[in-house]
Protein backbone atom coordinates (compact mmCIF):
# COMPACT_ATOMS: atom_id res chain seq x y z
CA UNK A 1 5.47 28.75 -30.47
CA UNK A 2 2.11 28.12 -31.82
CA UNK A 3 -0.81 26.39 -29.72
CA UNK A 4 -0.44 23.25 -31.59
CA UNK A 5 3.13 23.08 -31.47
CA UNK A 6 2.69 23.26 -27.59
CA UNK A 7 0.06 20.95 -27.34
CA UNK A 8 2.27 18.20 -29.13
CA UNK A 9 5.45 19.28 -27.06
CA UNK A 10 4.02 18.84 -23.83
CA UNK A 11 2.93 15.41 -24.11
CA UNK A 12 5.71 14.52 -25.63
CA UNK A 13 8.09 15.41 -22.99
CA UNK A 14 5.89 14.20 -20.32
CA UNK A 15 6.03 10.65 -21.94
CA UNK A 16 9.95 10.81 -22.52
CA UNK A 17 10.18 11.67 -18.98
CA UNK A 18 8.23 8.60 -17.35
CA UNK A 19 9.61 6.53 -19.72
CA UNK A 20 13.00 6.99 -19.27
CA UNK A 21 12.05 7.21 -15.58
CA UNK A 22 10.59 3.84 -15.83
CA UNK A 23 13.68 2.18 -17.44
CA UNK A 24 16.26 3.36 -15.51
CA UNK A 25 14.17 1.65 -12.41
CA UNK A 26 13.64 -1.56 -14.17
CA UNK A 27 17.56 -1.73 -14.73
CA UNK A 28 18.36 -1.01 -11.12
CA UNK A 29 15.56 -3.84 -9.89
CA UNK A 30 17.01 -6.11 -12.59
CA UNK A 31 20.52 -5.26 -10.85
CA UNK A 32 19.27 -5.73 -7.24
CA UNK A 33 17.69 -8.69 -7.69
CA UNK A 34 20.72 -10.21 -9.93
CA UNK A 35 23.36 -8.99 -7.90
CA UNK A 36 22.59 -7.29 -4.88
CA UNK A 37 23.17 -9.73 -1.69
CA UNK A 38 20.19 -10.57 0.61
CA UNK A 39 20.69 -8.90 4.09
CA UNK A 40 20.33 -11.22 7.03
CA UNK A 41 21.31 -10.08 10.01
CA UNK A 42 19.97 -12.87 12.18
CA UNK A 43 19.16 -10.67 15.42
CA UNK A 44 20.63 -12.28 18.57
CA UNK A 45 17.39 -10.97 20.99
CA UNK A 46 13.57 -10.82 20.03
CA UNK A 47 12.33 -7.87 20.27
CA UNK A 48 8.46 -7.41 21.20
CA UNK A 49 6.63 -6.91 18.33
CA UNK A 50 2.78 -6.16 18.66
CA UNK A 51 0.53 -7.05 15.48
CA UNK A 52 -2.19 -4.46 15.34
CA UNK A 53 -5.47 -5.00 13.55
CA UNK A 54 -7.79 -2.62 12.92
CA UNK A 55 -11.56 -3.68 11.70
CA UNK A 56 -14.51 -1.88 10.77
CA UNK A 57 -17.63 -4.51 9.48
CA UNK A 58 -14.81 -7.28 8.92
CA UNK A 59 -17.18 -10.59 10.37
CA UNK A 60 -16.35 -12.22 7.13
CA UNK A 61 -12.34 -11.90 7.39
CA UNK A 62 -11.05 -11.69 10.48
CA UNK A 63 -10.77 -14.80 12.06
CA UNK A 64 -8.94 -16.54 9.25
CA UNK A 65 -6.63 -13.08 9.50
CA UNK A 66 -6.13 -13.28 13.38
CA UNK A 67 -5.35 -17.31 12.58
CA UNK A 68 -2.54 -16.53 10.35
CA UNK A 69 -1.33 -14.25 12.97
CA UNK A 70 -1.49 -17.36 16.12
CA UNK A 71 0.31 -19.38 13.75
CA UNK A 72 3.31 -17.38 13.35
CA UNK A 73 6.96 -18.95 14.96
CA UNK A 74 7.79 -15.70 16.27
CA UNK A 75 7.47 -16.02 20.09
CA UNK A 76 7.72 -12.96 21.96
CA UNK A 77 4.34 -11.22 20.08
CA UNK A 78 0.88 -10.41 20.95
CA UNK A 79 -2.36 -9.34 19.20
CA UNK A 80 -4.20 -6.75 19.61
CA UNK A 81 -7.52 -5.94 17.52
CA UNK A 82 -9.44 -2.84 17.33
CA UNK A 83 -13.26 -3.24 16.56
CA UNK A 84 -14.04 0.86 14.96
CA UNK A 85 -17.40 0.90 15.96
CA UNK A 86 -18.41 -1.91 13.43
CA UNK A 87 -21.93 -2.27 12.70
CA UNK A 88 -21.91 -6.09 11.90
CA UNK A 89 -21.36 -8.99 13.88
CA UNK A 90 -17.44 -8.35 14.09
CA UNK A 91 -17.25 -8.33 18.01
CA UNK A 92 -19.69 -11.04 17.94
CA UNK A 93 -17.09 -13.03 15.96
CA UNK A 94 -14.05 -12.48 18.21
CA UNK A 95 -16.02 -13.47 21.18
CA UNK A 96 -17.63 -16.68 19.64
CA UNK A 97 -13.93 -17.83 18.36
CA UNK A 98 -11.83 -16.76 21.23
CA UNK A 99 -11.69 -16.75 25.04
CA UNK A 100 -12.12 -12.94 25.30
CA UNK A 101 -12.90 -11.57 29.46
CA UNK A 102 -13.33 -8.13 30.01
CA UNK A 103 -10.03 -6.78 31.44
CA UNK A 104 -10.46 -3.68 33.62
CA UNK A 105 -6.63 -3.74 33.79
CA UNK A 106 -6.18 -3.09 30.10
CA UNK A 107 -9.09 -1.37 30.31
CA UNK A 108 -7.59 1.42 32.85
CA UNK A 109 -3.82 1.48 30.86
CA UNK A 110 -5.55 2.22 27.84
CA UNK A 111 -7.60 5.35 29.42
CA UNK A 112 -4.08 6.78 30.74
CA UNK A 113 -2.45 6.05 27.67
CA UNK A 114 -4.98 8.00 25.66
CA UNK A 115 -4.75 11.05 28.29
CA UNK A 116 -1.53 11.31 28.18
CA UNK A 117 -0.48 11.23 24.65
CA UNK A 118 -1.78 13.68 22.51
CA UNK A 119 -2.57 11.15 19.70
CA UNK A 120 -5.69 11.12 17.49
CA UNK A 121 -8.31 9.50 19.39
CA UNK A 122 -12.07 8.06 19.88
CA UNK A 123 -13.72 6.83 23.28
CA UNK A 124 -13.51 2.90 23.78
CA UNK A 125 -16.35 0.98 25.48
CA UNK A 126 -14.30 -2.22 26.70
CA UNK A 127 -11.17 -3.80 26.67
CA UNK A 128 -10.99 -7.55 26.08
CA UNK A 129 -8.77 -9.73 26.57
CA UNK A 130 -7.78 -13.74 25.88
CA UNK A 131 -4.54 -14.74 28.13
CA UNK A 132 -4.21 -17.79 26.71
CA UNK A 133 -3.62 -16.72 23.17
CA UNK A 134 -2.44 -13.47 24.14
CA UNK A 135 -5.00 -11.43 22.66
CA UNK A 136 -6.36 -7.94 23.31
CA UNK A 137 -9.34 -6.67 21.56
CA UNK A 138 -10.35 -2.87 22.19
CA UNK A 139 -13.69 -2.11 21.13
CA UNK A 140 -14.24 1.76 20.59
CA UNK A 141 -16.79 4.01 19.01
CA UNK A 142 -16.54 4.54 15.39
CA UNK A 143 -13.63 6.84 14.51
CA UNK A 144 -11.82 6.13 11.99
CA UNK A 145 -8.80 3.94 11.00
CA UNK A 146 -6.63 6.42 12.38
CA UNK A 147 -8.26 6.13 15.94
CA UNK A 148 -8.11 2.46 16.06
CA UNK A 149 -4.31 2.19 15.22
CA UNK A 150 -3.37 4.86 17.79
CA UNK A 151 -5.21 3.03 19.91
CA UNK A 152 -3.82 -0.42 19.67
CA UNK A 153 -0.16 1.67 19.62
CA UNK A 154 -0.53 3.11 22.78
CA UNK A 155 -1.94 0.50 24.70
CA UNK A 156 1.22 -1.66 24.23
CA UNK A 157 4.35 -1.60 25.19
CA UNK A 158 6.55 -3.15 22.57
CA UNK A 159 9.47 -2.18 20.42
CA UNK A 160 7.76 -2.72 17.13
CA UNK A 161 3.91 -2.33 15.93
CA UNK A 162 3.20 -4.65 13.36
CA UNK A 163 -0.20 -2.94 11.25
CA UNK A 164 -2.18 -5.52 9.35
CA UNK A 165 -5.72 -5.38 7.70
CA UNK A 166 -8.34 -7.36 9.34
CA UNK A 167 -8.74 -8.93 5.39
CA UNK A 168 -4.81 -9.72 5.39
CA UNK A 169 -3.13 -13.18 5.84
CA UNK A 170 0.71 -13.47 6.89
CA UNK A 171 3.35 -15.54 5.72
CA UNK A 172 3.82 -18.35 8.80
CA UNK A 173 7.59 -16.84 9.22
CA UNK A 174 6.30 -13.11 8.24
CA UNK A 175 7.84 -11.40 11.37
CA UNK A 176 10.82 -13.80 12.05
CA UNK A 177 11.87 -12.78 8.43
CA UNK A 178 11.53 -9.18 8.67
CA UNK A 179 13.64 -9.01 11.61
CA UNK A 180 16.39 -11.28 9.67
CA UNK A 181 16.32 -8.56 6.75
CA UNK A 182 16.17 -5.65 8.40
CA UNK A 183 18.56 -3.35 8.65
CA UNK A 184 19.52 -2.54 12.22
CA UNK A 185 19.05 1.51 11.93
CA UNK A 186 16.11 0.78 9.93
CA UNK A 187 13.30 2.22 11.68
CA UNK A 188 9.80 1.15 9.68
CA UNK A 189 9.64 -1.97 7.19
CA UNK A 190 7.50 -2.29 3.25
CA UNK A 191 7.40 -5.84 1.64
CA UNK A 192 5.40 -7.26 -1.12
CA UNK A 193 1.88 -7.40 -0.79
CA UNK A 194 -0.32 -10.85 -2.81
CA UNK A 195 -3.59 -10.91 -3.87
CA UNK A 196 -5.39 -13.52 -1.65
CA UNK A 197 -8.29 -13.56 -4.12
CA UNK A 198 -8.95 -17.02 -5.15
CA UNK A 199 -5.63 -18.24 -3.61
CA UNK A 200 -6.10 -20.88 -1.17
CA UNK A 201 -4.23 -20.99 2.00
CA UNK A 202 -3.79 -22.58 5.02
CA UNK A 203 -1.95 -21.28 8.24
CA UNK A 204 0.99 -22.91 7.54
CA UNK A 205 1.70 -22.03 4.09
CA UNK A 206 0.55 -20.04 1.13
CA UNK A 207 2.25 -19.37 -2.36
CA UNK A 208 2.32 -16.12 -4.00
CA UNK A 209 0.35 -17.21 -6.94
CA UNK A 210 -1.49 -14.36 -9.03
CA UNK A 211 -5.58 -14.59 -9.77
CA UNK A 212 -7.18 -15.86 -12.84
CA UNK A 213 -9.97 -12.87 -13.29
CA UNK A 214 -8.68 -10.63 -15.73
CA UNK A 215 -9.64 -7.57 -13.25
CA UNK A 216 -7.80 -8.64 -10.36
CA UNK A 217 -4.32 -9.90 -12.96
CA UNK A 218 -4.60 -5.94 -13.76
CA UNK A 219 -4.19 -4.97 -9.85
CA UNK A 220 -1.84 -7.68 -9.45
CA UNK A 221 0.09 -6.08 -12.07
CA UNK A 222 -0.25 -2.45 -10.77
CA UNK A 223 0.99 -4.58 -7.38
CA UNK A 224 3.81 -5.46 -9.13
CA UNK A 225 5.03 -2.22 -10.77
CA UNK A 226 4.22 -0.38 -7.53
CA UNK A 227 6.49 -2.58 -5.05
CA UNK A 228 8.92 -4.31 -7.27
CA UNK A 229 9.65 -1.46 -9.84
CA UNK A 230 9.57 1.76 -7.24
CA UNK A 231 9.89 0.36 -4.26
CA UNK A 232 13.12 -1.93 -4.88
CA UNK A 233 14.19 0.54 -7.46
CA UNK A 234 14.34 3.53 -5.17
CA UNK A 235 15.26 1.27 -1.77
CA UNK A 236 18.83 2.55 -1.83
CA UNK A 237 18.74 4.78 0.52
CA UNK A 238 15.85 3.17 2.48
CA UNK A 239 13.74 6.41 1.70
CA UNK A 240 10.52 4.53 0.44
CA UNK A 241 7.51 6.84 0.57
CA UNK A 242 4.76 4.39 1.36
CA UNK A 243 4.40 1.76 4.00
CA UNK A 244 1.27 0.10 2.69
CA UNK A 245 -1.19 -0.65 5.03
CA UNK A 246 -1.57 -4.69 4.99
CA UNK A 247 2.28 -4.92 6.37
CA UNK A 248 3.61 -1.82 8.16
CA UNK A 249 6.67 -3.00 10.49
CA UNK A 250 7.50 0.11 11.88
CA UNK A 251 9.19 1.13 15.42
CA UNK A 252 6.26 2.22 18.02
CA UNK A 253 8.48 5.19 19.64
CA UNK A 254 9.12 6.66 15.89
CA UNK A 255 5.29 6.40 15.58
CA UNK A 256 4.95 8.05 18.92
CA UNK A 257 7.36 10.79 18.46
CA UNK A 258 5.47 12.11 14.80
CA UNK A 259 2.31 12.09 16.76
CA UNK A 260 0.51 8.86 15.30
CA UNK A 261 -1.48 8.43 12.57
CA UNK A 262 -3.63 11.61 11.52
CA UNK A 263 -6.82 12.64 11.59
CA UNK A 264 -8.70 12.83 8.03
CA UNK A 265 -6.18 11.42 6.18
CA UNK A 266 -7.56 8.68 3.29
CA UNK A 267 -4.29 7.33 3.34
CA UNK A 268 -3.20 7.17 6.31
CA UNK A 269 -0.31 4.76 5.91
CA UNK A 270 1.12 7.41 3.13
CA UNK A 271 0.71 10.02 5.73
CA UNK A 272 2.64 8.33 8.60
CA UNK A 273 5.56 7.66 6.09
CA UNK A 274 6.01 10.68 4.73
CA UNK A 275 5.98 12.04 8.45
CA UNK A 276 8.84 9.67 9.20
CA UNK A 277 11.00 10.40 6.43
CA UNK A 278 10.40 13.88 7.12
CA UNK A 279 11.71 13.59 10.63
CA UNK A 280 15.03 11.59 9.66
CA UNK A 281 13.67 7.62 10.29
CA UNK A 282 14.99 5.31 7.52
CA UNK A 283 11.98 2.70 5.56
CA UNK A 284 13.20 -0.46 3.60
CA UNK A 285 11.37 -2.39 1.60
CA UNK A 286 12.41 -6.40 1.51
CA UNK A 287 11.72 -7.70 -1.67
CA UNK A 288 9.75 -11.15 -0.76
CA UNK A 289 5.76 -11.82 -0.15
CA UNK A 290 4.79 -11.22 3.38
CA UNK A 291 0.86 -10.95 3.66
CA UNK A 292 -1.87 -11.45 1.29
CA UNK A 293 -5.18 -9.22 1.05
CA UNK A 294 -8.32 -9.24 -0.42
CA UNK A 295 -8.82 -6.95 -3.66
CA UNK A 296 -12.34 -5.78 -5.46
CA UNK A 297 -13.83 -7.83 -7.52
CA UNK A 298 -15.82 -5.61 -9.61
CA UNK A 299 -15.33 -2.45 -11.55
CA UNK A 300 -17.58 -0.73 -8.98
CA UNK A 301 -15.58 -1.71 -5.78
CA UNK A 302 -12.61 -1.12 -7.88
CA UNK A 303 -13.38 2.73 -8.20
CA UNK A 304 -14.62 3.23 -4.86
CA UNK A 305 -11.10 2.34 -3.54
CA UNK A 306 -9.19 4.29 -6.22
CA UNK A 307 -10.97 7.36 -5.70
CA UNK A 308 -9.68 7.20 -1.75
CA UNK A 309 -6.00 6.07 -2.69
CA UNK A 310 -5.73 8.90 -5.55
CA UNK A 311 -7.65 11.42 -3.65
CA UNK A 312 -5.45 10.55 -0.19
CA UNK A 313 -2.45 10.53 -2.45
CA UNK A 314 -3.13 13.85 -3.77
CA UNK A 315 -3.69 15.22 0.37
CA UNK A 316 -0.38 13.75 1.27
CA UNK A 317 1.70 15.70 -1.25
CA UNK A 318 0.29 18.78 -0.06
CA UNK A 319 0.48 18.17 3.51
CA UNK A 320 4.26 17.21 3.13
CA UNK A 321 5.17 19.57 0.24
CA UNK A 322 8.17 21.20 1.96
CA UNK A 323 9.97 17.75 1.27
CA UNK A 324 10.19 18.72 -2.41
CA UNK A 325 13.02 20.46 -3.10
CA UNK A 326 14.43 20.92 0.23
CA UNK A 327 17.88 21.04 0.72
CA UNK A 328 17.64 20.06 4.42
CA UNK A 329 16.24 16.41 3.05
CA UNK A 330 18.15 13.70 1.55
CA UNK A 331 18.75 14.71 -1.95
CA UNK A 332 17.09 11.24 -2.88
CA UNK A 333 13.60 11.98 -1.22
CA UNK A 334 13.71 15.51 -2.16
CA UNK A 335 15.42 15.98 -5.86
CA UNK A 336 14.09 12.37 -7.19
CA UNK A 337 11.26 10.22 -5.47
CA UNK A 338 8.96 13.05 -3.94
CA UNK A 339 9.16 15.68 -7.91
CA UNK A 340 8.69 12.68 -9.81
CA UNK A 341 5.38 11.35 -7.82
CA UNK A 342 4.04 15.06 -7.83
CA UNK A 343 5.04 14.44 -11.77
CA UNK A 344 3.73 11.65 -12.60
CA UNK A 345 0.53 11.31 -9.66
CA UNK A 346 -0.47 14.22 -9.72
CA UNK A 347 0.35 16.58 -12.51
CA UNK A 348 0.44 13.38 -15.12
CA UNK A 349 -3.23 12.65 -15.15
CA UNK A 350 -4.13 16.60 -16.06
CA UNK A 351 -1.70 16.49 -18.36
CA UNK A 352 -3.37 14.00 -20.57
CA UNK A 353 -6.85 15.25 -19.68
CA UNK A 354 -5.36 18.78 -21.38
CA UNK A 355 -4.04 16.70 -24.38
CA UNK A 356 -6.99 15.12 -25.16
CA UNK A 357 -8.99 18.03 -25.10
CA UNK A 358 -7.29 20.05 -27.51
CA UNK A 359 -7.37 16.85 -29.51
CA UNK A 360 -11.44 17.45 -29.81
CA UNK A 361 -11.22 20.63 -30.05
CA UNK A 362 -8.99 20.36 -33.04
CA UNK A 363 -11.20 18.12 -34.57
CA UNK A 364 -14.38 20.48 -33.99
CA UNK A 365 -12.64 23.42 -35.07
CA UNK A 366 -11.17 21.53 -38.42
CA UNK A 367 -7.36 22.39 -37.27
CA UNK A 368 -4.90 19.79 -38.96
CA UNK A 369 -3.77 17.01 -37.10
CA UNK A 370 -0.27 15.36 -37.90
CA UNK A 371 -2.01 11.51 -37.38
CA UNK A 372 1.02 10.14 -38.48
CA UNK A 373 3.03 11.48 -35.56
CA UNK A 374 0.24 10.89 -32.97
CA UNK A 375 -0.15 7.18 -34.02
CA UNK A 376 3.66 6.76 -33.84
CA UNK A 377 3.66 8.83 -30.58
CA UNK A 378 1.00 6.18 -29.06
CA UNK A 379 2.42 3.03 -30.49
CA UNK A 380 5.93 3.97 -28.79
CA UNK A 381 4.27 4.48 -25.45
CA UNK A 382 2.96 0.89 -26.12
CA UNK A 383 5.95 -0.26 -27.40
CA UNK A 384 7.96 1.02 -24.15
CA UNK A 385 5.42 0.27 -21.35
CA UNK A 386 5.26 -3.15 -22.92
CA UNK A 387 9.08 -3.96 -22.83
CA UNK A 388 9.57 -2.19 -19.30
CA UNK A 389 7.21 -4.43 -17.85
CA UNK A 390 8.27 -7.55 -19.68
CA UNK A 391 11.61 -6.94 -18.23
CA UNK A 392 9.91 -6.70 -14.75
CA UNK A 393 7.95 -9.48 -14.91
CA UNK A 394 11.24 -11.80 -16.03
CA UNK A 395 13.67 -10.04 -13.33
CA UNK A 396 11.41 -10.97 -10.49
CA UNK A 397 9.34 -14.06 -11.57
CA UNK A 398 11.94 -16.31 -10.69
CA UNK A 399 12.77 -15.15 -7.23
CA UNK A 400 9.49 -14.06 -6.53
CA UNK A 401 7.32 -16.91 -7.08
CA UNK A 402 7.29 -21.13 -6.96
CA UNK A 403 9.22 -22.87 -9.19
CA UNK A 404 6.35 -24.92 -11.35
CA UNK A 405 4.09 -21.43 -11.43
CA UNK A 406 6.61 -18.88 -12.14
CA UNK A 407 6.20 -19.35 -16.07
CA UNK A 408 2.60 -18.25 -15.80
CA UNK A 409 3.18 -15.17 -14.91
CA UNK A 410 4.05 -14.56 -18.65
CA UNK A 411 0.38 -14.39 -19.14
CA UNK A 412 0.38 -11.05 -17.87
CA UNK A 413 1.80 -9.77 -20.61
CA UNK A 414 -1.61 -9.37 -22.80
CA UNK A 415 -2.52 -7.24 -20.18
CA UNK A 416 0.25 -4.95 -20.63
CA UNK A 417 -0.14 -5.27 -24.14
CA UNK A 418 -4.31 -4.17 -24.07
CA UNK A 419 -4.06 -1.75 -20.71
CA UNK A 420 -3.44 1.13 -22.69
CA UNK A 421 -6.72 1.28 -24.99
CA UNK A 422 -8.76 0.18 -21.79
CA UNK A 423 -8.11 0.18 -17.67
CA UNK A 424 -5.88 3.47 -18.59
CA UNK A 425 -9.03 5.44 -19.24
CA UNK A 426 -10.96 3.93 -16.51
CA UNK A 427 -7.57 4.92 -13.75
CA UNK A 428 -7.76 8.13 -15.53
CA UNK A 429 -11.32 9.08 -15.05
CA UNK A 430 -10.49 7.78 -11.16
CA UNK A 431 -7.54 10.15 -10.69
CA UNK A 432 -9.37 13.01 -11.95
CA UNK A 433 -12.41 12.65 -10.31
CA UNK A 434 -10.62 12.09 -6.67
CA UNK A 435 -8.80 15.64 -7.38
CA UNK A 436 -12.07 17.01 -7.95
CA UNK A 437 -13.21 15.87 -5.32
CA UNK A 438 -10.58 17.44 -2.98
CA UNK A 439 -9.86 20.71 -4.42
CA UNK A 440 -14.08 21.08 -4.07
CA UNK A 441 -13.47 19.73 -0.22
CA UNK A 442 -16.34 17.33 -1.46
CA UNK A 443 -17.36 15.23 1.91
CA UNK A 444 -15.95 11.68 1.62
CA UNK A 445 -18.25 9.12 2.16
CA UNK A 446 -15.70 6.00 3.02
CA UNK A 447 -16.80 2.91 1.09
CA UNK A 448 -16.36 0.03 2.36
CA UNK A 449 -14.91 -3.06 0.42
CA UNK A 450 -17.49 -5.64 0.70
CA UNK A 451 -15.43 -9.06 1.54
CA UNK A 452 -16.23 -12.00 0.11
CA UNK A 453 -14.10 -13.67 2.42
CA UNK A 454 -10.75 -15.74 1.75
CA UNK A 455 -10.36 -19.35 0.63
CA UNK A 456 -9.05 -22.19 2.75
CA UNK A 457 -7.37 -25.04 1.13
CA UNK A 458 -9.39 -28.26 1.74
């Protein structure tokens, strides 16, 4: 088999495979969300459920965050914020907004905690705390996300931690709901994630309506193929491999027993999850909006996050490699979702890099191309990715969103249609550059999204 041959063949298969991949997912979320009953298992008790917030220079954000959170109609809760050392007026904030005391008694359970589990820590100054609301803030030196969810996870004692962004806002019935469609032996809860950008809100209600800026329709998109088309596709057998961040139910003694979030991981909340699944604990993912969060609004901030995600992506398949192909794993996790993200996250992006170098070199060297196959090649990619997400888009509008807004979601479409010849390039440069990065154990400099805040309706 001749170079050229190969370099045609490769591609080629690579393509069929995600694909047909893709498909087969779109037809099981079409089936799940046509068929499939709604679990709702209306629990008899309330379990304690702590919400913890971490925030590192989040002054703009996190008041209108910790609001959503007060206004919730789940009782038995508390909140507990971590200040990481920020550097703007964040502590200032809390204490100007809420009734915050030094507590030397939370103060002292917190220094136990932290001696006797050996979790990923940094040293705390104080420990605050607001009895009428029922909110605890810790404010510790700069260490990392990692640090300040450990933190806020050892210093309580309830059955669930509830892990929310200090940019995030929650549905008013966000918890009461996730306990209702929960599985009981489900140990750590994924739901859909909105884009709060330009949507306003107040803390009683706030509809899952997607942006006008054509930047931030292309995330919501990527939103939507990465929790509706993988997520409910591959929920089966409640192995999903990511907890995101923004939402991350999840039960504080499975935490505790995989040793907490990591140190000098870039995604952490990939990390954890992979660490549960390794250990046996079973992650669902409910199919309905729970939280909001703010996105970049520019191709700069854009990139900055990428290159973490893709870079922290890339650690976490090598950290938990021994779950691919391991016959001691659920065959799902271990013969399907774990080979096909190392297939199409990792591997997929070289792939095309190594296709579209021989393409040049071709053309430098004056070796004939077959243009007729590689246009028909490229317009079936189109062609596919197109109707896959059409599909997606017209399974889950109608569930997913209000019922005067959900035909406007059909204006996603000419995104699909135009992704290929532009934001493709762009995420591939992104992917490439954040393996770089790691295989050269480049330092990581961690870029913070500058917030322009979140929009209260009037």
């Amino acid at each position: 088999m001749d170079l050229y041959t190969l370099s045609v063949l490769i591609p080629t298969i690579y393509l069929g495979i995600i694909i047909l991949v893709q498909l087969i997912l779109a037809i099981r979320v079409w089936w799940v969300f046509s068929h499939a009953d709604e679990h709702n298992h209306h629990y008899n008790r309330n379990p304690r459920v702590s919400i913890i917030v971490p925030a590192y220079n989040e002054e703009v954000t996190i008041v209108d965050s910790i609001e959503s959170m007060l206004s919730q109609n789940y009782i038995n809760m508390d909140i507990i914020v971590i200040n990481d050392g920020s550097t703007d007026k964040t502590l200032d904030v809390l204490k100007a907004n809420y009734s915050l005391k030094k507590s030397k008694e939370h103060s002292d359970k917190l220094k136990e905690r932290m001696a006797t589990y050996n979790l990923h820590f940094s040293k705390f100054n104080e420990v605050y705390y607001d009895e009428a609301k029922d909110i605890i803030v810790i404010d510790k030196v700069n260490g990392g996300k990692s640090t300040a969810l450990n933190a806020g996870i050892v210093l309580t004692d309830s059955e669930y931690v509830l892990g929310v962004d200090a940019d995030t806002i929650l549905r008013k019935d966000a918890i009461t709901n996730t306990l209702r469609k929960k599985d009981k032996d489900v140990d750590g809860v994924s739901c859909m994630i909105g884009i709060a950008n330009g949507n306003p809100f107040d803390t009683d209600n706030i509809q899952p309506l997607f942006p006008k800026k054509w930047l931030l329709r292309r995330q919501w998109l990527e939103y939507l193929t990465s929790f509706v088309l993988w997520r409910s596709g591959n929920n089966a057998f409640k192995k999903v491999t990511v907890i995101p961040g923004a939402y991350s139910f999840i039960r504080r003694s499975a935490i505790l027993e995989v040793g907490g979030y990591k140190r000098n991981y870039l995604a952490e909340d990939g990390e954890l999850t992979l660490n549960l699944i390794k250990n046996g604990y079973k992650i669902q993912f409910i199919s309905e909006f729970m939280a909001w969060t703010e996105c970049p609004e520019s191709i700069k901030g854009l990139g900055k996050q990428r290159l973490r995600w893709y870079r922290g992506t890339l650690q976490n398949m090598i950290e938990y490699r021994s779950l691919l192909f391991n016959p001691k794993q659920h065959w799902f996790i271990s013969f399907f979702s774990i080979p096909f993200a190392w297939f199409a996250d990792i591997i997929g992006g070289w792939v095309e890099v190594f296709t579209w170098c021989l393409m040049a070199f071709y053309l430098i060297t004056g070796v004939a191309i077959d243009w007729v196959y590689f246009v028909s090649l490229w317009a079936f990619v189109i062609f596919m990715y197109s109707i896959t997400m059409t599909l997606l888009l017209s399974f889950t509008h109608k569930k997913l969103y209000p019922k005067d807004h959900s035909s406007k979601i059909y204006r996603l479409i000419p995104i699909v249609m135009v992704e290929t010849f532009s934001y493709h390039f762009l995420n591939l440069y992104w992917i490439i550059k954040a393996h770089i990065n790691e295989y050269m154990k480049k330092e990581h400099v961690w870029n913070k999204l500058k917030r322009k805040g979140l929009k209260r309706k009037k």
